[in-house]
Protein backbone atom coordinates (compact mmCIF):
# COMPACT_ATOMS: atom_id res chain seq x y z
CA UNK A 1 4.29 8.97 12.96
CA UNK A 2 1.65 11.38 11.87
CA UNK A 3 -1.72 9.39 11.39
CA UNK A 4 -2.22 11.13 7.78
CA UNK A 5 1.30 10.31 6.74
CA UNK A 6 0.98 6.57 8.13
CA UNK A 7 -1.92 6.32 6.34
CA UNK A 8 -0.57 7.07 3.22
CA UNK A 9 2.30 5.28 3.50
CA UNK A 10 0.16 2.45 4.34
CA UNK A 11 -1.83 2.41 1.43
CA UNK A 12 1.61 3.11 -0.72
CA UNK A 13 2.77 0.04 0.92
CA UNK A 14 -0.25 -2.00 0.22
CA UNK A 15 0.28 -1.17 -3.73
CA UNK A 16 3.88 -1.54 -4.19
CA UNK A 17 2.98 -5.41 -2.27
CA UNK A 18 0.54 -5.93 -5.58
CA UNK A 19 2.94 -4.59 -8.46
CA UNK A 20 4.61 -7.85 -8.91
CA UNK A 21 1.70 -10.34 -8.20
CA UNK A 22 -1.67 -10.19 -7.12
CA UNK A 23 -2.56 -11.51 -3.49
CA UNK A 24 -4.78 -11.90 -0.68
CA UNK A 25 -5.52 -10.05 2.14
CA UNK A 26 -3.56 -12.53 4.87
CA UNK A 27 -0.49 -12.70 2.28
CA UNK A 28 -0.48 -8.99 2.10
CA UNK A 29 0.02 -8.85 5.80
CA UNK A 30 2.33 -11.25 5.83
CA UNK A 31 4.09 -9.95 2.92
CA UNK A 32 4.65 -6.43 4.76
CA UNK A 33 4.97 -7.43 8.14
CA UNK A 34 8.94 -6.60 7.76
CA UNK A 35 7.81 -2.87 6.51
CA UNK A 36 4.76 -2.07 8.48
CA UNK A 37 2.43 -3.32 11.03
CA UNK A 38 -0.80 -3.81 9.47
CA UNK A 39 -3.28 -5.71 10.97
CA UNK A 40 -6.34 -7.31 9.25
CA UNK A 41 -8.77 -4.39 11.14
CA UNK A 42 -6.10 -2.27 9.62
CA UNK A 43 -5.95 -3.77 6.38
CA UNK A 44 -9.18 -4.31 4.92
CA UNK A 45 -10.00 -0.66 5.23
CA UNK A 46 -8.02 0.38 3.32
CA UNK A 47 -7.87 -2.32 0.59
CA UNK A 48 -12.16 -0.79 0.07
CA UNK A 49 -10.41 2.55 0.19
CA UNK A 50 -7.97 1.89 -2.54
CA UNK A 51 -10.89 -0.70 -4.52
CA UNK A 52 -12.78 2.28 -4.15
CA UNK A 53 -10.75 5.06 -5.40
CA UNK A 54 -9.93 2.34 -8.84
CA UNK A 55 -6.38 1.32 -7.54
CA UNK A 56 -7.40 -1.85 -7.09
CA UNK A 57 -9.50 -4.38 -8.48
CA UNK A 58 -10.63 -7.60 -6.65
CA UNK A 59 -11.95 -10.73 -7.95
CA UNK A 60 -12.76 -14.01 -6.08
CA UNK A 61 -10.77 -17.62 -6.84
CA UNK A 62 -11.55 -21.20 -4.98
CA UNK A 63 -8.72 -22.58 -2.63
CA UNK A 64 -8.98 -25.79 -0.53
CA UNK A 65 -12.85 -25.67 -1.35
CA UNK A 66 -13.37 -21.77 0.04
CA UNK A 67 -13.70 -18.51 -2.00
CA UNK A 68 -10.31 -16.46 -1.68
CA UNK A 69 -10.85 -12.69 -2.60
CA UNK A 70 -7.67 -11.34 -4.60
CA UNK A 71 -6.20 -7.73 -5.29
CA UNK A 72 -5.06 -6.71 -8.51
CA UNK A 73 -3.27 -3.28 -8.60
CA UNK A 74 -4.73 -1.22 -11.70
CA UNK A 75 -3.21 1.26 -13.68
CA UNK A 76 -4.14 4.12 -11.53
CA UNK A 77 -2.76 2.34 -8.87
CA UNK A 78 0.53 1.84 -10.29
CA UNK A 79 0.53 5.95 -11.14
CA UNK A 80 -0.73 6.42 -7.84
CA UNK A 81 2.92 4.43 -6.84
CA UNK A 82 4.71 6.42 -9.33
CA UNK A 83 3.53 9.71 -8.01
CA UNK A 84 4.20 8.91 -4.35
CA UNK A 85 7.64 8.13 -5.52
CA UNK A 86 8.19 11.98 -7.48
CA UNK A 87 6.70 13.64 -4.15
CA UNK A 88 9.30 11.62 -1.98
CA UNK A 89 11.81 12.96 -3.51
CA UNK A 90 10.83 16.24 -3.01
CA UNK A 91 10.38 15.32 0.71
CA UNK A 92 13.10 13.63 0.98
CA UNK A 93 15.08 16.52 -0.37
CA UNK A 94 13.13 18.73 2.26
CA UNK A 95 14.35 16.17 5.45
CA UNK A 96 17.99 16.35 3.83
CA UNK A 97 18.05 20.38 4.76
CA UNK A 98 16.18 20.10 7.89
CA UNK A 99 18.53 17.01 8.75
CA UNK A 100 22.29 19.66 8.03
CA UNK A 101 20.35 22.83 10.17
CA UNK A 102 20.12 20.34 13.11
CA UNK A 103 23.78 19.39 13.20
């Protein structure tokens, strides 16, 4: 896959993990790990990319004694989703045609 495209789709994928719940960096891999490969060298760029760009939020709770940082998935980030969605279609639609011509 394209590295732009992958990229993309892996920050898509890292926001559509957040819209039901927030979570952690480890559970976000783990969580995913069915879609895409992302490992933590992987990941954590791009979570400060998408905290960065206000798509996410993080914020910092105690487990077993130890800060945790969490992700929250803002607004933006949830339009961001939407939008990738819209333009999918349109690619999707574009695959569909180049798909038929190669029959």
């Amino acid at each position: 896959m394209k590295t732009q495209l992958k990229k993309g789709i892996l920050d898509i994928c890292i926001l559509a993990a957040l819209l039901e719940n927030d979570s952690y960096g480890y559970k976000l891999i783990q969580d995913t790990k069915d879609i895409v490969e992302i490992s933590e060298s992987t990941l954590y760029p791009i979570l400060r990319r998408l905290e960065s760009k206000k798509f996410l939020e993080s914020y910092s709770l105690e487990h077993h004694g130890r800060l945790r940082k969490y992700y929250h998935i803002t607004e933006l980030g949830v339009e961001n989703v939407k939008e990738f969605l819209d333009e999918w279609e349109n690619v999707n639609t574009v695959y569909q045609f180049i798909k038929e011509k190669m029959k």
